[in-house]
N, C-alpha and C. Protein backbone atom coordinates (compact mmCIF):
# COMPACT_ATOMS: atom_id res chain seq x y z
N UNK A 1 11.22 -5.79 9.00
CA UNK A 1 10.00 -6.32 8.42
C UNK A 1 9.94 -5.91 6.96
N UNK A 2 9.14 -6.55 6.13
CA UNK A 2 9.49 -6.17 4.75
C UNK A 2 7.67 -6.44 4.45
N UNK A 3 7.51 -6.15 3.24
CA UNK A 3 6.37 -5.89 2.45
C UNK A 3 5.81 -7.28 1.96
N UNK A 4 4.54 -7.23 2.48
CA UNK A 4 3.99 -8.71 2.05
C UNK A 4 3.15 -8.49 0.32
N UNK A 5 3.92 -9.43 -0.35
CA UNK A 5 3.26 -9.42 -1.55
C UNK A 5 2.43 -10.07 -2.21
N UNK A 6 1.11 -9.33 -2.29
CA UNK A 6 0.29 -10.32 -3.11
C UNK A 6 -0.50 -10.39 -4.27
N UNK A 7 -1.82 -10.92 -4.68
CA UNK A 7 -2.03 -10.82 -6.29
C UNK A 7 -3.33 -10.81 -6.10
N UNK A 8 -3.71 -11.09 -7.50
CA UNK A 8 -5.43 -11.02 -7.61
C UNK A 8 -5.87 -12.10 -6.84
N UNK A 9 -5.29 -13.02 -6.51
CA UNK A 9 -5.87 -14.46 -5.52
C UNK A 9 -5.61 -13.95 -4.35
N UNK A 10 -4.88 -13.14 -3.67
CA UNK A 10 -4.28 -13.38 -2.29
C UNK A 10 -4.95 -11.81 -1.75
N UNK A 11 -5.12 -10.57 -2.33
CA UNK A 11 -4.75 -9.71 -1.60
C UNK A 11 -6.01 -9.55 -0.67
N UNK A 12 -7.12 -10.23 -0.96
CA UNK A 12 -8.57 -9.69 0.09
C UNK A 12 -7.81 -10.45 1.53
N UNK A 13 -7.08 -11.48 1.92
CA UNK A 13 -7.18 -12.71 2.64
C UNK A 13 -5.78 -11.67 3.20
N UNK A 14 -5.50 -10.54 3.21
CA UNK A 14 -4.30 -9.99 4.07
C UNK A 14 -5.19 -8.35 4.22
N UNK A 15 -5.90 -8.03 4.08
CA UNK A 15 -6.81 -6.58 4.09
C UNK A 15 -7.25 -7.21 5.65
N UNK A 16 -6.77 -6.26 6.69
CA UNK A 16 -7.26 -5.96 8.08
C UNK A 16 -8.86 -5.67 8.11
N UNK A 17 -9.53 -6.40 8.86
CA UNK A 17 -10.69 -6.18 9.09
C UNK A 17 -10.58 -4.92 10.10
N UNK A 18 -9.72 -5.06 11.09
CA UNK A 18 -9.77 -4.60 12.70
C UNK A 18 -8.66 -3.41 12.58
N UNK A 19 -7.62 -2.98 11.50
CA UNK A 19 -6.80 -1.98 11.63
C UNK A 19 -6.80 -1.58 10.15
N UNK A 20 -5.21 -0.65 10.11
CA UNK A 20 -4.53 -0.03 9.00
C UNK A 20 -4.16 -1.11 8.33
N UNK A 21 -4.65 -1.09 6.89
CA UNK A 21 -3.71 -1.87 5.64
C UNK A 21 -3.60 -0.84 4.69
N UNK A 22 -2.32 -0.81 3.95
CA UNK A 22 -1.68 -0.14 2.91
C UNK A 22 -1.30 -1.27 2.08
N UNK A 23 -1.51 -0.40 0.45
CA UNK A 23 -1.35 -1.45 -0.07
C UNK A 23 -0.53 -0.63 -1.15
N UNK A 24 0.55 -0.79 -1.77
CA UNK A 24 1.40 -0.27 -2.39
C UNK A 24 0.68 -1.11 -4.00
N UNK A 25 0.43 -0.07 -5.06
CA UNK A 25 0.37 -0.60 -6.60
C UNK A 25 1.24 -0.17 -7.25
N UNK A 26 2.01 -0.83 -7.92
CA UNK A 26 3.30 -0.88 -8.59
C UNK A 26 3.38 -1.69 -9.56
N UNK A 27 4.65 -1.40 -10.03
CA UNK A 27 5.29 -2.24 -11.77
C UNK A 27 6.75 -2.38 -11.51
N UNK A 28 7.24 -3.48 -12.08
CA UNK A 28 8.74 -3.52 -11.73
C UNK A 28 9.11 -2.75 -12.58
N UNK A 29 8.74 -1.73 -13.87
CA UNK A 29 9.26 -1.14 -14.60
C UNK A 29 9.41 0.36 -14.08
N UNK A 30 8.68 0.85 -13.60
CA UNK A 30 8.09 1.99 -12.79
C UNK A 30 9.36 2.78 -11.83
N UNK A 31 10.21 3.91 -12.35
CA UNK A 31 10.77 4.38 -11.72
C UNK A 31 10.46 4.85 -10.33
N UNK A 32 9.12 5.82 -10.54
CA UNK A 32 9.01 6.21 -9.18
C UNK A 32 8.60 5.25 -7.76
N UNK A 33 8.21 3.55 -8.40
CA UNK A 33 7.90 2.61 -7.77
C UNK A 33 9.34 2.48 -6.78
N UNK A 34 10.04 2.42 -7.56
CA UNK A 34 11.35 1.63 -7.02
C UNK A 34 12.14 2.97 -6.07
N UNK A 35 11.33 4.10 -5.94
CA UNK A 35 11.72 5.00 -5.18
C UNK A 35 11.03 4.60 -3.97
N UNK A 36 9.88 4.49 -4.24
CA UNK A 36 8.71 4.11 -3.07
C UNK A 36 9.63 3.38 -2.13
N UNK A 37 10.01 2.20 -2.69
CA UNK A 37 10.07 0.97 -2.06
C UNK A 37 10.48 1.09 -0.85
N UNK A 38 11.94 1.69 -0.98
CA UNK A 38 12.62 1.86 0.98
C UNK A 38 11.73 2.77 1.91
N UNK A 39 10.90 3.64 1.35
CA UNK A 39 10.35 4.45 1.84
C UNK A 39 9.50 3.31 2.54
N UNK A 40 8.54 2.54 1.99
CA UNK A 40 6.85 1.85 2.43
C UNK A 40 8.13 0.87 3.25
N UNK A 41 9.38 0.32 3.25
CA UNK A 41 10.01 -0.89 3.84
C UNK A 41 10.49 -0.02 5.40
N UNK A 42 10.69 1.05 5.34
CA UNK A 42 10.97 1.73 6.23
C UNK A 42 10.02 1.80 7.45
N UNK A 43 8.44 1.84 7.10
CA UNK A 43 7.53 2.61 7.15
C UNK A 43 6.81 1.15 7.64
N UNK A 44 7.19 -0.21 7.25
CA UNK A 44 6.76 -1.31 7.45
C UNK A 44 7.53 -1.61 9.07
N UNK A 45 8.66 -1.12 8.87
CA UNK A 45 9.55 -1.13 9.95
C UNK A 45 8.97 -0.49 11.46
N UNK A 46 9.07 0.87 11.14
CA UNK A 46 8.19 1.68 11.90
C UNK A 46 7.07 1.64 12.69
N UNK A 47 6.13 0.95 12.16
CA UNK A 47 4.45 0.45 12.18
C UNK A 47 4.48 -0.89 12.21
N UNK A 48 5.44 -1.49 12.46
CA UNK A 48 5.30 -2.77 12.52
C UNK A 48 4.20 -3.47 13.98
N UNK A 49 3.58 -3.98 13.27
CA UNK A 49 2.04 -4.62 14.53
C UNK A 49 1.32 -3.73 14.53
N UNK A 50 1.02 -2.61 13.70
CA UNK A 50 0.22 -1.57 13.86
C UNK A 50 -0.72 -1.57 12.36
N UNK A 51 0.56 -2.05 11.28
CA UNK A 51 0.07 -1.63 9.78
C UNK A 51 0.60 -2.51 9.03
N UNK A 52 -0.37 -3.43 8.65
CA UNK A 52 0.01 -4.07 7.62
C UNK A 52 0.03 -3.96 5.92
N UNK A 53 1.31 -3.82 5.49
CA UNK A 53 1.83 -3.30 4.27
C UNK A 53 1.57 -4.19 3.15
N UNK A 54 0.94 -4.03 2.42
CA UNK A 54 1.16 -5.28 0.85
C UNK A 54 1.40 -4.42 -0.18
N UNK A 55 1.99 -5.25 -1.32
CA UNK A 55 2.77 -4.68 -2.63
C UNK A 55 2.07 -5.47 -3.41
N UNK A 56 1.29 -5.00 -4.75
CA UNK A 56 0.63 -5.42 -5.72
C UNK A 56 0.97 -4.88 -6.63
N UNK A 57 1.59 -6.07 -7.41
CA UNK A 57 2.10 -5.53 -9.09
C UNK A 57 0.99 -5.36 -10.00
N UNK A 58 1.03 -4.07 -11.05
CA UNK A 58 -0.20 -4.41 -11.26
C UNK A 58 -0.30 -5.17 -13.02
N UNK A 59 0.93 -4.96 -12.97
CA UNK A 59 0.92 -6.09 -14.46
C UNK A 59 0.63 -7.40 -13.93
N UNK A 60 0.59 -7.98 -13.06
CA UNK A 60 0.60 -9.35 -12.32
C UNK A 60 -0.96 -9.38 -11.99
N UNK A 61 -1.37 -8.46 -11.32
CA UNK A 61 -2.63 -8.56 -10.60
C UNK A 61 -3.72 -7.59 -11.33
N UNK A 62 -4.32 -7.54 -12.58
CA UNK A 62 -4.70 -5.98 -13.19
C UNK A 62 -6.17 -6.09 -12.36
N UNK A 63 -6.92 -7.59 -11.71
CA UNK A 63 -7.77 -6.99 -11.38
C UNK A 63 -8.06 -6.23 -10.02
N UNK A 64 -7.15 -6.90 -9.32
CA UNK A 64 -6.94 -6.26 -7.91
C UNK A 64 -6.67 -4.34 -8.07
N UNK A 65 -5.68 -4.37 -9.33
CA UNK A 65 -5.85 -2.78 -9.38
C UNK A 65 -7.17 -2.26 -9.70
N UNK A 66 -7.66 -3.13 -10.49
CA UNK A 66 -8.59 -2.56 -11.06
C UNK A 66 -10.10 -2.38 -10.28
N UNK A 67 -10.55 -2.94 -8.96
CA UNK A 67 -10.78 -3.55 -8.14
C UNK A 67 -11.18 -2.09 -7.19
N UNK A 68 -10.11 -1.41 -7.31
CA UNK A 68 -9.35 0.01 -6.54
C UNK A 68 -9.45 0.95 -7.30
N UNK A 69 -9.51 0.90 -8.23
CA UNK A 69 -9.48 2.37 -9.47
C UNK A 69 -8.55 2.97 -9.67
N UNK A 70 -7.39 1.70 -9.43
CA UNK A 70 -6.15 2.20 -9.79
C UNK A 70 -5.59 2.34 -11.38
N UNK A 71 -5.57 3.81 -11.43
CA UNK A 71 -5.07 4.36 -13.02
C UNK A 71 -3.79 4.65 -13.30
N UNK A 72 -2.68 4.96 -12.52
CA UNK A 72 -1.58 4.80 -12.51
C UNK A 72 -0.73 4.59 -11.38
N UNK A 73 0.85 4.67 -11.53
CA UNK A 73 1.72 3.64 -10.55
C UNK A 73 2.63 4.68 -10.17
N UNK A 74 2.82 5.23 -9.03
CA UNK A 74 2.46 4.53 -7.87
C UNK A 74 1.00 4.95 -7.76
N UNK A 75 0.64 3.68 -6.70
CA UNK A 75 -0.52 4.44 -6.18
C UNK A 75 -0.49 3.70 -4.88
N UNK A 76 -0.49 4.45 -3.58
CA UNK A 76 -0.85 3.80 -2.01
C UNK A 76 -1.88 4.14 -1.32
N UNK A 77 -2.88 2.93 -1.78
CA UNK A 77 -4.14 2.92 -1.15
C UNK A 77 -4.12 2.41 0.17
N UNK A 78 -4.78 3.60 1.45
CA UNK A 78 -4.74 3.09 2.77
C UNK A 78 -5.99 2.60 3.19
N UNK A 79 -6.60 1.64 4.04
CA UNK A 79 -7.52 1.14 4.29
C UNK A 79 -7.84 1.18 6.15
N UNK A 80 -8.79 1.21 6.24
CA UNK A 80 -9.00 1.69 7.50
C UNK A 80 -10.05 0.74 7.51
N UNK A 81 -9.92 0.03 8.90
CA UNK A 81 -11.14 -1.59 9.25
C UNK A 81 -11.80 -1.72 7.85
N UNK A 82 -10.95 -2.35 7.13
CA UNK A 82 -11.09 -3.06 5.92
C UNK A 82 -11.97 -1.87 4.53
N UNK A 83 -11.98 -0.57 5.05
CA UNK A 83 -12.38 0.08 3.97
C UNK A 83 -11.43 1.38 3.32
N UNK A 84 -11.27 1.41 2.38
CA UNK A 84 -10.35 2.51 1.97
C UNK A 84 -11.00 4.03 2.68
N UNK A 85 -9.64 4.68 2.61
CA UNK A 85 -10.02 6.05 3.58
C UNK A 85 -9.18 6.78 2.66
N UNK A 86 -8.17 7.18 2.14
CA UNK A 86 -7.09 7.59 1.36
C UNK A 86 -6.23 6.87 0.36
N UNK A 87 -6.19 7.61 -1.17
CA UNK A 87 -5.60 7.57 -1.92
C UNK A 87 -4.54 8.30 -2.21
N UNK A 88 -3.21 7.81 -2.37
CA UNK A 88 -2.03 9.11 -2.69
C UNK A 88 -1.25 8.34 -3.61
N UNK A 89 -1.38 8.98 -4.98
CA UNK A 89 -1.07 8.80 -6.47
C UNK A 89 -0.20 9.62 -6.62
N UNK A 90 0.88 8.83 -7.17
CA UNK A 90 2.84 9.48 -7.45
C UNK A 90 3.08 9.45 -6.38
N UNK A 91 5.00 9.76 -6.59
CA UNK A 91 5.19 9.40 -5.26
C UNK A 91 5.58 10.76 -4.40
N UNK A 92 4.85 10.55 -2.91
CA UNK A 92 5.59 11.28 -2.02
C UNK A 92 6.46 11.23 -1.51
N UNK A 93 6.66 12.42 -0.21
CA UNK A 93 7.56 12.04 0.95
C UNK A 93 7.36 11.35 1.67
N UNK A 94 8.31 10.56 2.54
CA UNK A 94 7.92 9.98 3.71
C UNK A 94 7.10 10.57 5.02
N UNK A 95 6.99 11.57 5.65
CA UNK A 95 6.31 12.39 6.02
C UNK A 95 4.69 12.51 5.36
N UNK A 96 4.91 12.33 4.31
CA UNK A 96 3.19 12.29 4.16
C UNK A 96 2.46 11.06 4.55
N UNK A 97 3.18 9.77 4.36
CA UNK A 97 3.01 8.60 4.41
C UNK A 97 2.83 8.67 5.51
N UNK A 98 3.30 9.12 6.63
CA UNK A 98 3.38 8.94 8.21
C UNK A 98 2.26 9.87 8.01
N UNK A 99 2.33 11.01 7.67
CA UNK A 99 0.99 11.76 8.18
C UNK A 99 -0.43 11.40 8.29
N UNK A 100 -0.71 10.60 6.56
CA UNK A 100 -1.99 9.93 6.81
C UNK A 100 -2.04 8.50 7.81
N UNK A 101 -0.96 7.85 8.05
CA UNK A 101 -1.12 7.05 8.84
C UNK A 101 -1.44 7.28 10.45
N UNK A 102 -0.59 8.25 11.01
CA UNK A 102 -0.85 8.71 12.43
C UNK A 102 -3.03 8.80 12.09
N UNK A 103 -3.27 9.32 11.65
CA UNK A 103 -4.55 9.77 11.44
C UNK A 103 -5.42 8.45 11.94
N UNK A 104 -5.14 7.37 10.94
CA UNK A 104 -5.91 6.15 11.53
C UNK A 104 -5.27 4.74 12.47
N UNK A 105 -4.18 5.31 13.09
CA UNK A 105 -3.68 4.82 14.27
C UNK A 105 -3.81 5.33 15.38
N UNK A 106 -4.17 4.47 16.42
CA UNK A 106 -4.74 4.63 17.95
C UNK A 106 -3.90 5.10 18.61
């Protein structure tokens, strides 16, 4: 499974009312982005039917970041029945990523 990507038009119309959405903010220029990536594709893998993943560029989309109070890249905002619950700015381990997720999975 891979990362659904979307923009300032698309991203409300993929935000889970009823579960986990993560939403990856990024730049194609962004080193530590392009670290992220296998990590959240992994992690899409993993959680697959459980967590739905989106990738928002934010040179592409500034208001959707902006939307979020997103100030720099990375940033993976998790959402819990359609409301944010956790922010984690730069990048981590995979293990953390799983950690806050177990939290708002059943």
């Amino acid at each position: 499974m891979s990362l659904t990507t979307v923009n300032d038009a698309t991203y409300l119309d993929h935000i889970s009312d009823g579960g986990v959405t993560v939403i990856d903010f990024t730049a194609v220029w962004c080193p530590p982005c392009k670290t992220l990536l296998p990590i959240l594709e992994e992690l899409s893998t993993e959680y697959a039917g459980k967590v739905n993943i989106l990738k928002v560029d934010c040179d592409d989309s500034p208001e959707a970041a902006s939307a979020f109070g997103v100030m720099s890249m990375p940033t993976v905002l998790v959402l819990h029945r359609g409301e944010p619950v956790e922010k984690l700015v730069g990048l981590r381990p995979k293990s953390v990523y799983q950690s806050v997720l177990s939290r708002y999975i059943g």
